[in-house]
C-alpha atoms as a PDB file:
ATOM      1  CA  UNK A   1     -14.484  -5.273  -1.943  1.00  0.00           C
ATOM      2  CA  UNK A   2     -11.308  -4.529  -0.737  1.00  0.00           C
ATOM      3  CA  UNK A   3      -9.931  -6.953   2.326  1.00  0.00           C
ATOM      4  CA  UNK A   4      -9.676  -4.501   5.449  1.00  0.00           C
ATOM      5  CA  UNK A   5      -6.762  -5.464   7.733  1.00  0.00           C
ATOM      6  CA  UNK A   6      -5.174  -4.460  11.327  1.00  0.00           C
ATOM      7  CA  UNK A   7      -1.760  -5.296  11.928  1.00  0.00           C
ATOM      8  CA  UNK A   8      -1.101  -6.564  15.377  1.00  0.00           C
ATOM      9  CA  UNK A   9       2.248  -7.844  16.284  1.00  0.00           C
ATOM     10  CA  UNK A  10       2.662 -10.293  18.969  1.00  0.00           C
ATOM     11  CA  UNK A  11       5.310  -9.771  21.923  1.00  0.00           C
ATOM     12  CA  UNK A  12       7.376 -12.630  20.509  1.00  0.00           C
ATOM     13  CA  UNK A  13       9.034 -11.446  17.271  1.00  0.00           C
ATOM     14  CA  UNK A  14      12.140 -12.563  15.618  1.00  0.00           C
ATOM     15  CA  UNK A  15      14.009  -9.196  14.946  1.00  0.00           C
ATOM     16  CA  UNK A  16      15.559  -9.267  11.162  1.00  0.00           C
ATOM     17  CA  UNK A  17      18.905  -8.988  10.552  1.00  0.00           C
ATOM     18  CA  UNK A  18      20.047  -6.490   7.889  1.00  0.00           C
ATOM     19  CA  UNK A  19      20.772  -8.358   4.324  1.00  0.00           C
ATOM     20  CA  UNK A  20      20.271  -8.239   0.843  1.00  0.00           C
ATOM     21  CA  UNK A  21      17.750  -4.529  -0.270  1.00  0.00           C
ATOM     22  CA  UNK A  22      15.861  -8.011  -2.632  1.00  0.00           C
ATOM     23  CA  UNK A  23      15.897 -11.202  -0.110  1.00  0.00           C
ATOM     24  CA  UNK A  24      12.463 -13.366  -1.013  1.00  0.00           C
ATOM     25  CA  UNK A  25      11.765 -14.860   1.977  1.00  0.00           C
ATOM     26  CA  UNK A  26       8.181 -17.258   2.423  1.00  0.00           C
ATOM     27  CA  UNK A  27       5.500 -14.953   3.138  1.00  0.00           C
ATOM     28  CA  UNK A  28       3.256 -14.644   6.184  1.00  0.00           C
ATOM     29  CA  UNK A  29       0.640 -12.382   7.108  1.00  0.00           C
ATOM     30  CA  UNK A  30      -1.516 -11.652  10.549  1.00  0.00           C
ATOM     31  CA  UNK A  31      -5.308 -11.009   9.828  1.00  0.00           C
ATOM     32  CA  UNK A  32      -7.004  -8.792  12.444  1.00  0.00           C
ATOM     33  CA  UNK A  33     -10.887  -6.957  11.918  1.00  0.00           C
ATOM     34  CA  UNK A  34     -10.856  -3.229  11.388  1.00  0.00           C
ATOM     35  CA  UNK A  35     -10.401  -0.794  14.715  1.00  0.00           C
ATOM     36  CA  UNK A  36     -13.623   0.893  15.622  1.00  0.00           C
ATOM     37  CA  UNK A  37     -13.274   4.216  16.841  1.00  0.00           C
ATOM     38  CA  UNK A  38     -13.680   3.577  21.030  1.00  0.00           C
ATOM     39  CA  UNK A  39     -15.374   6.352  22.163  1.00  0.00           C
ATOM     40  CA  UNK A  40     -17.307   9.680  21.023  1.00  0.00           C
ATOM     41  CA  UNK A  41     -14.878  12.188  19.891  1.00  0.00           C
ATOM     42  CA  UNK A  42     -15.503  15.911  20.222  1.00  0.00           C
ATOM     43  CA  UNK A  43     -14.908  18.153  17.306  1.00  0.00           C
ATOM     44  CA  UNK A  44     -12.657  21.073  18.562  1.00  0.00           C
ATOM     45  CA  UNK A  45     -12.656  24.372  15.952  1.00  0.00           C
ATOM     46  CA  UNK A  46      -9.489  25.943  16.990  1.00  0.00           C
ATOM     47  CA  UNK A  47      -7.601  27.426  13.705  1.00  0.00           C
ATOM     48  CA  UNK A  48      -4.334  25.329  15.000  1.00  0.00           C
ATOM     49  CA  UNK A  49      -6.102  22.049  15.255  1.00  0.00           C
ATOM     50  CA  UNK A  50      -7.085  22.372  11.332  1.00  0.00           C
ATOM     51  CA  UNK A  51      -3.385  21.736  10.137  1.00  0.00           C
ATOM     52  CA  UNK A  52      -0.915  18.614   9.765  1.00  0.00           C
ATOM     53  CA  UNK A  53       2.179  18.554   9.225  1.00  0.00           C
ATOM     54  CA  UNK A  54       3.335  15.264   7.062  1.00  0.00           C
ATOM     55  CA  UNK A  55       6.102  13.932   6.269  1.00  0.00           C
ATOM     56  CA  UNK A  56       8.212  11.211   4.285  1.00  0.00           C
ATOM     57  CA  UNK A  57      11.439  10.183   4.847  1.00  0.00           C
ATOM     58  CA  UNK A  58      13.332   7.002   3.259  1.00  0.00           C
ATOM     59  CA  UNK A  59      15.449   6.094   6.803  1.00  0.00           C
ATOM     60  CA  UNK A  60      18.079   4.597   4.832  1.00  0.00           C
ATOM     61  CA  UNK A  61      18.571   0.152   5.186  1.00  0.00           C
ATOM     62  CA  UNK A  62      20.079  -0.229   8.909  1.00  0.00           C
ATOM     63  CA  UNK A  63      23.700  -1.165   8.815  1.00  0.00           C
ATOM     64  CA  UNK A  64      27.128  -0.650  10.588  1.00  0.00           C
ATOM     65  CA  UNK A  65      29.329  -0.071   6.747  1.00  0.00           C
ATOM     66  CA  UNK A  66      27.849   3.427   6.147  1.00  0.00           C
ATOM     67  CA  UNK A  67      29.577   6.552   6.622  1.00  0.00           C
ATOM     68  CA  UNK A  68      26.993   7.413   9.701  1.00  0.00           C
ATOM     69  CA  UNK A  69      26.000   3.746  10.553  1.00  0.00           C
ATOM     70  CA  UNK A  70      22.704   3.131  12.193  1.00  0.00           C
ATOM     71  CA  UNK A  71      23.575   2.860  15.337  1.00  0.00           C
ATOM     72  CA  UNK A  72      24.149   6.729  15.549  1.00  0.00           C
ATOM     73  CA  UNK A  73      21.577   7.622  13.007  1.00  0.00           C
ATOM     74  CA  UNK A  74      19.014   6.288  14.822  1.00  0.00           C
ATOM     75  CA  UNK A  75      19.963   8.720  18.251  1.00  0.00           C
ATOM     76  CA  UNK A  76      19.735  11.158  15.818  1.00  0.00           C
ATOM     77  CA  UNK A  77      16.527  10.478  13.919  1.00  0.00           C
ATOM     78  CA  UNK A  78      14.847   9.903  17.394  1.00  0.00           C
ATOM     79  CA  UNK A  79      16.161  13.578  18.049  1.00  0.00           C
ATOM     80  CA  UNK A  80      14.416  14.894  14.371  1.00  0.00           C
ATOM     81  CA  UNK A  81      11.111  13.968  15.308  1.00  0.00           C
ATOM     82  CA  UNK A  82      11.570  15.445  19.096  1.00  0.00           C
ATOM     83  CA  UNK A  83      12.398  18.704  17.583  1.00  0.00           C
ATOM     84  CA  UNK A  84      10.230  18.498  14.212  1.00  0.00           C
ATOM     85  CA  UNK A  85       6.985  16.613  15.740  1.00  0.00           C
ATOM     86  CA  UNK A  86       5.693  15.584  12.454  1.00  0.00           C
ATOM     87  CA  UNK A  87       1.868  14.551  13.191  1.00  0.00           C
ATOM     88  CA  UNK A  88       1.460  11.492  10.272  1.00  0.00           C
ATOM     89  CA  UNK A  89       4.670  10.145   8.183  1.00  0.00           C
ATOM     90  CA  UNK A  90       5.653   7.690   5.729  1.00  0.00           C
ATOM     91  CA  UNK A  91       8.951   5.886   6.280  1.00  0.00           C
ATOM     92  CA  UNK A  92      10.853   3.747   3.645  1.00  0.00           C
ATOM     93  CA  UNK A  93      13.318   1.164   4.232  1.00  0.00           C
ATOM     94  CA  UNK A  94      11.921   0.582   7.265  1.00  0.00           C
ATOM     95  CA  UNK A  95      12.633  -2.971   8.618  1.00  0.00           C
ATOM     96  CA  UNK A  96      11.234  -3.933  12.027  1.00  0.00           C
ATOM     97  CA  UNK A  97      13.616  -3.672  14.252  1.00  0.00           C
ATOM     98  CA  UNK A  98      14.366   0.065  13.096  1.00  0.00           C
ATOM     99  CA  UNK A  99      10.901   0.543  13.979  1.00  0.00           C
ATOM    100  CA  UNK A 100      11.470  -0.303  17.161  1.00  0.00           C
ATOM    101  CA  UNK A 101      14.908   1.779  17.416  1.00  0.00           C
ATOM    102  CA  UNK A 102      12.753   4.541  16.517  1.00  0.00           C
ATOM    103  CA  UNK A 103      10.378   4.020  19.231  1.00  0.00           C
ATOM    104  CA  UNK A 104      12.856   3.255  21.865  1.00  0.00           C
ATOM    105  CA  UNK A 105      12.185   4.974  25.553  1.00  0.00           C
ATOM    106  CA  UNK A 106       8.915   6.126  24.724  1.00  0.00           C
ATOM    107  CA  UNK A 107       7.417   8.073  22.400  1.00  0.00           C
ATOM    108  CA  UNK A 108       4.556  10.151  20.899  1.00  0.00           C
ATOM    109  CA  UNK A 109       4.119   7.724  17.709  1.00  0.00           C
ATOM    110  CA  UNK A 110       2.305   4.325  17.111  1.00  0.00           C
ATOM    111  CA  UNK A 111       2.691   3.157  13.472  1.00  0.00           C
ATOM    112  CA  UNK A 112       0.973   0.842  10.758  1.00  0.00           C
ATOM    113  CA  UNK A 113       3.164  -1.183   8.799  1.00  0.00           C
ATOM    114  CA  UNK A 114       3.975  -5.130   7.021  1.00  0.00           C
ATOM    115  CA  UNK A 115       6.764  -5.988   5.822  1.00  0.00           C
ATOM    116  CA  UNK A 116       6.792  -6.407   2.561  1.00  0.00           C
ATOM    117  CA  UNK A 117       8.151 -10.435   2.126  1.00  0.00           C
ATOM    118  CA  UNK A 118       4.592 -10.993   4.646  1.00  0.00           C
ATOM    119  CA  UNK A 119       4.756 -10.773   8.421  1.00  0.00           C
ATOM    120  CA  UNK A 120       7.893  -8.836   9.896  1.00  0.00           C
ATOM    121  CA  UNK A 121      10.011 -10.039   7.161  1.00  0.00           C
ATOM    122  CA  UNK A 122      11.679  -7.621   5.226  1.00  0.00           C
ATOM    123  CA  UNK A 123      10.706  -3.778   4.586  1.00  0.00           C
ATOM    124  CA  UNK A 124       8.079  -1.925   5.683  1.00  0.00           C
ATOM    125  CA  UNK A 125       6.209   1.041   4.181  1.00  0.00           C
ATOM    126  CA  UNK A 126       5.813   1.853   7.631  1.00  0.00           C
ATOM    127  CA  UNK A 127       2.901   4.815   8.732  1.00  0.00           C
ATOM    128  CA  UNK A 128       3.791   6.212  11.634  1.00  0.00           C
ATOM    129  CA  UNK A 129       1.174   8.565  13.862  1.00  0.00           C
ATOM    130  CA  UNK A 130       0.661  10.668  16.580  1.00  0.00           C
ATOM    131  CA  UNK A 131      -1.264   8.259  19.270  1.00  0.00           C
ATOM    132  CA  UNK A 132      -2.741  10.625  21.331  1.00  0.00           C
ATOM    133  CA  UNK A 133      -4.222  12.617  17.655  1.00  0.00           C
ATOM    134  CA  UNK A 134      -5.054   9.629  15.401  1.00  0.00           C
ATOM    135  CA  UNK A 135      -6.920   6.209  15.297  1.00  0.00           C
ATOM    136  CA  UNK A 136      -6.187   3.945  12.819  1.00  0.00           C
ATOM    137  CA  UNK A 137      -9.836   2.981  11.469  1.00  0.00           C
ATOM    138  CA  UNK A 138      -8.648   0.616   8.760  1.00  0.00           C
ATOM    139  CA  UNK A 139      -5.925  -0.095   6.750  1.00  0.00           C
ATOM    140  CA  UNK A 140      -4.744  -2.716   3.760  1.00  0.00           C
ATOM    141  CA  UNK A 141      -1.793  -3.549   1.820  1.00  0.00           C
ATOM    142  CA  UNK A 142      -0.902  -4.144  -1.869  1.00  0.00           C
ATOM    143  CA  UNK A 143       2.454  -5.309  -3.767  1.00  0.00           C
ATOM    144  CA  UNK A 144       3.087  -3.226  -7.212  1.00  0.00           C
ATOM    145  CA  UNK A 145       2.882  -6.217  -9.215  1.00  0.00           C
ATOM    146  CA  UNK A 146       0.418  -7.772 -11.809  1.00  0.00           C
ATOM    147  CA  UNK A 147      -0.968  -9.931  -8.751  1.00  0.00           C
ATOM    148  CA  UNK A 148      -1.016  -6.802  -6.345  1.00  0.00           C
ATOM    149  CA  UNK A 149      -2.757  -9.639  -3.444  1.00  0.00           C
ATOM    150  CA  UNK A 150      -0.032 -11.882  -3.553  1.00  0.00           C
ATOM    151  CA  UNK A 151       2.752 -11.541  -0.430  1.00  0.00           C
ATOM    152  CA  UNK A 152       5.944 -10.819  -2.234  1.00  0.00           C
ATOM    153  CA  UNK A 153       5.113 -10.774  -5.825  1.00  0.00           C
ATOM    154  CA  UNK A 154       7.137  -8.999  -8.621  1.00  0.00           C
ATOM    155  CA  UNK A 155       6.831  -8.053 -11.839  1.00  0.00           C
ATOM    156  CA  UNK A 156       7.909  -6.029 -14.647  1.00  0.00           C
ATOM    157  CA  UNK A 157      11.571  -6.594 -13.968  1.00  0.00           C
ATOM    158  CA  UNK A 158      11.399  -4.879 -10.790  1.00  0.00           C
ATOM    159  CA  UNK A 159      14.982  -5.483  -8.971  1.00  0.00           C
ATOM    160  CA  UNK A 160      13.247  -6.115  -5.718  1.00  0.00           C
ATOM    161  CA  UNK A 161       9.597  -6.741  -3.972  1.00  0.00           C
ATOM    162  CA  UNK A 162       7.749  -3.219  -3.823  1.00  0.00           C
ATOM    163  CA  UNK A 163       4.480  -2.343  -2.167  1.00  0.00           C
ATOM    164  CA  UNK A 164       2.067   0.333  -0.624  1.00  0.00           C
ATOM    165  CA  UNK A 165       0.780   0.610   2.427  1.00  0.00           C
ATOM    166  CA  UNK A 166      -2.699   2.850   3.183  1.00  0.00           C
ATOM    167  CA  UNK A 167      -4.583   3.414   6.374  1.00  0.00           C
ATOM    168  CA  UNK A 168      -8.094   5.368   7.034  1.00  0.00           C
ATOM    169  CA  UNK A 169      -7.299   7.887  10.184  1.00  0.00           C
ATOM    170  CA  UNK A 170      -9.782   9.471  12.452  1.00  0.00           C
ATOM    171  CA  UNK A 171      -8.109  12.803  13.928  1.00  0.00           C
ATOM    172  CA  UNK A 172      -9.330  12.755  17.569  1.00  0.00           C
ATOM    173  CA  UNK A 173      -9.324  16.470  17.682  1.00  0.00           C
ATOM    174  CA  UNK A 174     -11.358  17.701  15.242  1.00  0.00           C
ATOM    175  CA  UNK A 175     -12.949  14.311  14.278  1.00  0.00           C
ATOM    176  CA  UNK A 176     -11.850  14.409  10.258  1.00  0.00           C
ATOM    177  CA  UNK A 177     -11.151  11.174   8.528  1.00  0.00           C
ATOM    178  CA  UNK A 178      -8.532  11.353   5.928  1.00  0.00           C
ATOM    179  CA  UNK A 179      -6.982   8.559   4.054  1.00  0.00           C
ATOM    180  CA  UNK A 180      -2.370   8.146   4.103  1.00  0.00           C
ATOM    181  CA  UNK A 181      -1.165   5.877   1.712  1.00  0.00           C
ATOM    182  CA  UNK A 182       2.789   5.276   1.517  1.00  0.00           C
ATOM    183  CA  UNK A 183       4.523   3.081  -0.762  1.00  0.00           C
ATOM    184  CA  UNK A 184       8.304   2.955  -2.641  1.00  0.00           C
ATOM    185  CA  UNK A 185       8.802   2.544  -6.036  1.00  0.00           C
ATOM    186  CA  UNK A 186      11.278   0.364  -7.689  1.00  0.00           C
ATOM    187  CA  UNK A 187      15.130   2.203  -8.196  1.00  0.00           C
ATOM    188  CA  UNK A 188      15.857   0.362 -11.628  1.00  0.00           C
ATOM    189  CA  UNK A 189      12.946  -0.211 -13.368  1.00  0.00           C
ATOM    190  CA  UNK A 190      11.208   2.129 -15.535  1.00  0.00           C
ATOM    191  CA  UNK A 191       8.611   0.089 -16.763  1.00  0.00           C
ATOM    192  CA  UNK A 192       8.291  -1.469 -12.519  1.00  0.00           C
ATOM    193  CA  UNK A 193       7.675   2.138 -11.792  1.00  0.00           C
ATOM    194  CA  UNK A 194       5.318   3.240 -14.240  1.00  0.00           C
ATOM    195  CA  UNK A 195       2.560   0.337 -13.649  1.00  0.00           C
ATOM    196  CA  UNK A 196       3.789   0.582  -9.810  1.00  0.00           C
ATOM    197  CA  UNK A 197       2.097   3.638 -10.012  1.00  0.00           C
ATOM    198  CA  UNK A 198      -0.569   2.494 -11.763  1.00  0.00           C
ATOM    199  CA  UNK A 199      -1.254  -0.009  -9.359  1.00  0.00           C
ATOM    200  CA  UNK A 200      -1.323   2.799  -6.061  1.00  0.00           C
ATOM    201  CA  UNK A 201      -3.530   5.105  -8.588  1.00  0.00           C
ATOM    202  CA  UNK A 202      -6.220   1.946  -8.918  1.00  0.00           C
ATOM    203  CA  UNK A 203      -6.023   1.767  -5.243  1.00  0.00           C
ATOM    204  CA  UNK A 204      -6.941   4.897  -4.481  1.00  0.00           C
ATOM    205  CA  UNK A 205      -9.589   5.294  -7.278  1.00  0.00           C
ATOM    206  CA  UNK A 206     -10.842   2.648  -5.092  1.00  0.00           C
ATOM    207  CA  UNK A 207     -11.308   4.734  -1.202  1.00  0.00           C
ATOM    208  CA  UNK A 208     -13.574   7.389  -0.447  1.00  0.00           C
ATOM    209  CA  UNK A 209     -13.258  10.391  -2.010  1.00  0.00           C
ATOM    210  CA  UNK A 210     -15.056  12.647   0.087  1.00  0.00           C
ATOM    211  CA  UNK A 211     -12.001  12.105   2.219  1.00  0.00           C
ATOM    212  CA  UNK A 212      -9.074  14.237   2.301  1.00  0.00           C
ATOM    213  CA  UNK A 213      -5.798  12.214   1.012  1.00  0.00           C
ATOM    214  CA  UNK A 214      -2.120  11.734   1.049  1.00  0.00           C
ATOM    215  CA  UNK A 215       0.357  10.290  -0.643  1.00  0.00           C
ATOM    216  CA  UNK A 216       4.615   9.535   0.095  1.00  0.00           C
ATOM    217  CA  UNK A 217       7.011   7.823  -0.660  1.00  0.00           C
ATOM    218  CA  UNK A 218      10.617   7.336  -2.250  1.00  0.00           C
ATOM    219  CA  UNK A 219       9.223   7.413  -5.967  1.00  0.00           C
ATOM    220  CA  UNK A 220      13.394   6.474  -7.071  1.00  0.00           C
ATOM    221  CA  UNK A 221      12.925   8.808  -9.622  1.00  0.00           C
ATOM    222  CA  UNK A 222      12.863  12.458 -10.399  1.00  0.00           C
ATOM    223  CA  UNK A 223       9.806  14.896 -10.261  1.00  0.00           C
ATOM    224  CA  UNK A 224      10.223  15.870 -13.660  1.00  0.00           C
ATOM    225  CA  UNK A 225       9.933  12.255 -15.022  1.00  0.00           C
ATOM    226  CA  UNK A 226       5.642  12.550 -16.177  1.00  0.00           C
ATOM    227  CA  UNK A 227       5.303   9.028 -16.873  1.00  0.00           C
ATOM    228  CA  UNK A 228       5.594   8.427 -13.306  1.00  0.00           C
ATOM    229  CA  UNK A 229       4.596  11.477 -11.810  1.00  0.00           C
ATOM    230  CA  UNK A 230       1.573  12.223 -13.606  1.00  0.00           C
ATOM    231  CA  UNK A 231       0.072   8.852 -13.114  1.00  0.00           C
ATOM    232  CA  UNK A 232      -1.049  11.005  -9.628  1.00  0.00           C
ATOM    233  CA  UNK A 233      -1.649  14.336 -10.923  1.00  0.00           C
ATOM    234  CA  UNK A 234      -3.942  12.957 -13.481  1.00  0.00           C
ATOM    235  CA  UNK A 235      -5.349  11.516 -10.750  1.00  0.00           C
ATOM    236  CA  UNK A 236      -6.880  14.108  -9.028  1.00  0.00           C
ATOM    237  CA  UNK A 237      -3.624  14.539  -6.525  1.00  0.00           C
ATOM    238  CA  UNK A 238      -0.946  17.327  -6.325  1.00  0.00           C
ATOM    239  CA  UNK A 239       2.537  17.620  -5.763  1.00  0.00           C
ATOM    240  CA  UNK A 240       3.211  20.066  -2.693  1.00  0.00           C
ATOM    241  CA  UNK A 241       5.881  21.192  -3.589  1.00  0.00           C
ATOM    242  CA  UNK A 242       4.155  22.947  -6.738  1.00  0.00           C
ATOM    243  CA  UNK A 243       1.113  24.005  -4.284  1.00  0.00           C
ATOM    244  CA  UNK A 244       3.015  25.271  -1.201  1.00  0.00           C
ATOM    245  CA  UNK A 245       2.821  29.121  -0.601  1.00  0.00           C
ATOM    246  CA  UNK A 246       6.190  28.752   0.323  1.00  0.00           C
ATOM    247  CA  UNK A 247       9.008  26.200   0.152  1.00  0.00           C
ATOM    248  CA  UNK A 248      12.791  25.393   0.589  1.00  0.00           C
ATOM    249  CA  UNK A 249      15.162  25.757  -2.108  1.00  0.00           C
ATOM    250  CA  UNK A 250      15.211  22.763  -3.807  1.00  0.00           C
ATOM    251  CA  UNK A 251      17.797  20.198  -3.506  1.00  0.00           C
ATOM    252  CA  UNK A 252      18.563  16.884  -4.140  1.00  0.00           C
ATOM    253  CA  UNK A 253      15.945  14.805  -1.855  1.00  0.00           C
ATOM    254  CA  UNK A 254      18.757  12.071  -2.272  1.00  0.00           C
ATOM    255  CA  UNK A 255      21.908  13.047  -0.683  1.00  0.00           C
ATOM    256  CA  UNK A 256      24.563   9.732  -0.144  1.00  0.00           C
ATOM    257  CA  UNK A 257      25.746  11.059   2.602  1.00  0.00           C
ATOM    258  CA  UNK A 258      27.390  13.685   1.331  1.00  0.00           C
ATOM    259  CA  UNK A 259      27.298  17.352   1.222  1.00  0.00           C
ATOM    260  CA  UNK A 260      23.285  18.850  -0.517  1.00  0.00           C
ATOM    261  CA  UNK A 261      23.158  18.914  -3.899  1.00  0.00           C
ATOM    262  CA  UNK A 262      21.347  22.399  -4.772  1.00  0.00           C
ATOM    263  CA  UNK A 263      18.847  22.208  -7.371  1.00  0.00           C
ATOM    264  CA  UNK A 264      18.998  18.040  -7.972  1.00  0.00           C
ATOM    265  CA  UNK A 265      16.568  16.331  -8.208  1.00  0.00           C
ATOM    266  CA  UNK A 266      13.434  15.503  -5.795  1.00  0.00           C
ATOM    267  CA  UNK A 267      12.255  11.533  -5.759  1.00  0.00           C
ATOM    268  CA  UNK A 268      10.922  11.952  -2.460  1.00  0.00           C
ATOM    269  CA  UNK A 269       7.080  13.670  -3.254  1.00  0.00           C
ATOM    270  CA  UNK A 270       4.151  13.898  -0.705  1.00  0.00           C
ATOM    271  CA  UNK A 271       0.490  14.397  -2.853  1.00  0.00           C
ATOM    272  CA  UNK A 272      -2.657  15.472  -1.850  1.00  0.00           C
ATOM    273  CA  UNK A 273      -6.065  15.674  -3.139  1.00  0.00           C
ATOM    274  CA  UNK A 274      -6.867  19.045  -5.208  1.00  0.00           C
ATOM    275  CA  UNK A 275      -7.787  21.910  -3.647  1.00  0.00           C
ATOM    276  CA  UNK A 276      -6.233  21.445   0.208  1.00  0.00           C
ATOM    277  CA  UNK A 277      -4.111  24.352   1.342  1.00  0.00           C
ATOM    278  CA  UNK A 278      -0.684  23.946   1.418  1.00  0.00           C
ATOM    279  CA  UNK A 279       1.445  26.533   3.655  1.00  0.00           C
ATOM    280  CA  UNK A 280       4.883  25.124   3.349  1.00  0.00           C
ATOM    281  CA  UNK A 281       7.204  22.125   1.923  1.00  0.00           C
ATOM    282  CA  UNK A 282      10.621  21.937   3.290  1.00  0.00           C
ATOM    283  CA  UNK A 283      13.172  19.612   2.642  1.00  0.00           C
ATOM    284  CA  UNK A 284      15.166  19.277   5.322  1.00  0.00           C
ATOM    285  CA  UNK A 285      19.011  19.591   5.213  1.00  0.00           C
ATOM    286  CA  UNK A 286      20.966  18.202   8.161  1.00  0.00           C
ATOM    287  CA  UNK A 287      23.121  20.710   9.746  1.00  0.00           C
ATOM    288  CA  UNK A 288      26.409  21.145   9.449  1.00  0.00           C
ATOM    289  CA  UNK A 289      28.738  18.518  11.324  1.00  0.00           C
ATOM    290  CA  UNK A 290      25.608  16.872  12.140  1.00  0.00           C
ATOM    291  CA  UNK A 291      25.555  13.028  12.136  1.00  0.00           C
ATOM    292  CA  UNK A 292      23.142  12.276   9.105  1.00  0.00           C
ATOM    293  CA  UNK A 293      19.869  10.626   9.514  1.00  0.00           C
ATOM    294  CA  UNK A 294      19.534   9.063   6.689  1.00  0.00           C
ATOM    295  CA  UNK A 295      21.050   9.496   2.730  1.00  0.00           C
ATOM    296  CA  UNK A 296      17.966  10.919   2.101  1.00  0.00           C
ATOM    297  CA  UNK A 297      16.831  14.505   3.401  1.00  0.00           C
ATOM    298  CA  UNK A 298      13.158  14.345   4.682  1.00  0.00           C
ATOM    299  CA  UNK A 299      10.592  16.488   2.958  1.00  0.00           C
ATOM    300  CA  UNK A 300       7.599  17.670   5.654  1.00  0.00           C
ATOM    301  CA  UNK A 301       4.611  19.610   4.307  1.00  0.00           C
ATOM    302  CA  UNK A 302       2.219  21.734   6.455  1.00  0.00           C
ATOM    303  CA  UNK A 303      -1.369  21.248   5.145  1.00  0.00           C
ATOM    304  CA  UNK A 304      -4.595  22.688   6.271  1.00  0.00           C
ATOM    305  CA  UNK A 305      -7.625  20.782   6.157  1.00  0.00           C
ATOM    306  CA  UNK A 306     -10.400  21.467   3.550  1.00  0.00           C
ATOM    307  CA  UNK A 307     -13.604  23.029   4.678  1.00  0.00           C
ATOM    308  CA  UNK A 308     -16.326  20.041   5.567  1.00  0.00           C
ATOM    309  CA  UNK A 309     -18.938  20.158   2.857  1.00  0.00           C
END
């Protein structure tokens, strides 16, 4: 049975430093019991409270060499989700103290996250949520390896330590349960990417699948590449940006910091199960002049949940 966890991080943390994308450090990991739901929840039918709008965004390694170095991205990514107010996302790249940046002065979001050398060491697949919306119920952690319960493994010539991170959520409003699951597959490795994949697909074969689902992440490859891509559509799962009644033009999700590339490629997917409605999938360009958020655009879907059965 698969170990439930609950990620609580004490008051004293040592904040990382930014370094090497593939650092092994010596793993650690906090153990806390599952979060119970605290208190009845009423079930509200209003049409609006039936949709969620997800997103995932790779936020880019924090450093001061870039062309837009962290410490103005992150005034401007705290601006994107003011004026965006995503209700669930996935973030890649994520290490702690950029979760923290992100949260700075406030803020609507709590998040779910571990880094992925154990502990607050290294990157997080970090899940971030609307606190006043969503309860984390449970959530657990896996590395894309051949030993997917051991704290920093690799495998399959993967260039650096990968993992997924998945949390159950009760929505306080209308009281639905619905599963996230985040991860980032490897940006060298084929073969890493394909059994990655595998690995998140056995996961997920694993939770409840009465529940409604999603998937994101920074796949590091392009839609079009099946052997990675259908590992979730065979699944059960689809792409939103082939279900959405209406989306963007397409352009490169990955962008360098430089000017969009129309019609490139997507590596930046959000799934769901079959069969929830999709009204829109956007990836979002920066405007022009505009200090970048991150050398990746952001791609935000608008779902609507499935009927209860």
């Amino acid at each position: 049975m698969m170990k439930k966890l609950l990620l609580a991080l004490g008051a004293a943390v040592v904040l990382l430093t930014a370094g090497s994308l593939c650092n092994v450090f010596a793993a650690d990991l906090i153990n806390v019991r599952p979060k119970k739901p605290t208190t009845p929840v009423p079930v509200i039918n209003a049409e609006h409270h039936n949709t969620l709008k997800v997103m995932t965004m790779n936020v880019r390694v924090a450093n001061e060499t870039d062309p837009y170095p962290w410490s103005k991205r992150k005034i401007a990514m705290r601006e994107f989700l003011k004026v965006h107010q995503p209700d669930v996302f996935g973030t890649q790249e994520t290490f702690y103290f950029v979760i923290k940046d992100l949260l700075e002065g406030g803020s609507d979001y709590d998040w779910v996250g571990l880094g992925r050398e154990g502990g607050t060491k290294g990157e997080f697949m970090a899940i971030f949520y609307k606190k006043n919306r969503f309860e984390p119920l449970e959530y657990d952690h896996l590395w894309l390896s051949e030993n997917p319960r051991l704290i920093g493994s690799m495998s399959w010539d993967t260039a650096c330590t990968r993992m997924v991170t998945w949390v159950r959520f009760l929505d306080k409003e209308t009281g639905q349960q619905f599963y996230f699951v985040n991860t980032h597959l490897d940006h060298i490795s084929q073969l890493a990417r394909v059994n990655g994949a595998k690995v998140i697909a056995g996961a997920i074969a694993k939770l409840d699948k009465k529940l409604p689902l999603f998937l994101t992440g920074d796949f590091n490859t392009p839609s079009t590449n099946a052997e990675v891509h259908d590992v979730f559509i065979n699944l059960g799962l689809s792409d939103t940006w082939d279900t959405a009644e209406r989306h963007s033009d397409q352009y490169a999700t990955y962008n360098a910091f430089k000017a969009p590339q129309k019609d490139g490629h997507r590596i930046d997917w959000i799934f769901t199960r079959a069969g929830m409605k999709v009204y829109s999938t956007d990836i979002m360009l920066n405007k022009e002049g505009a200090v970048y958020v991150s050398d990746h655009f952001p791609v935000i879907s608008v779902v609507e949940w499935p009927a209860k059965k």
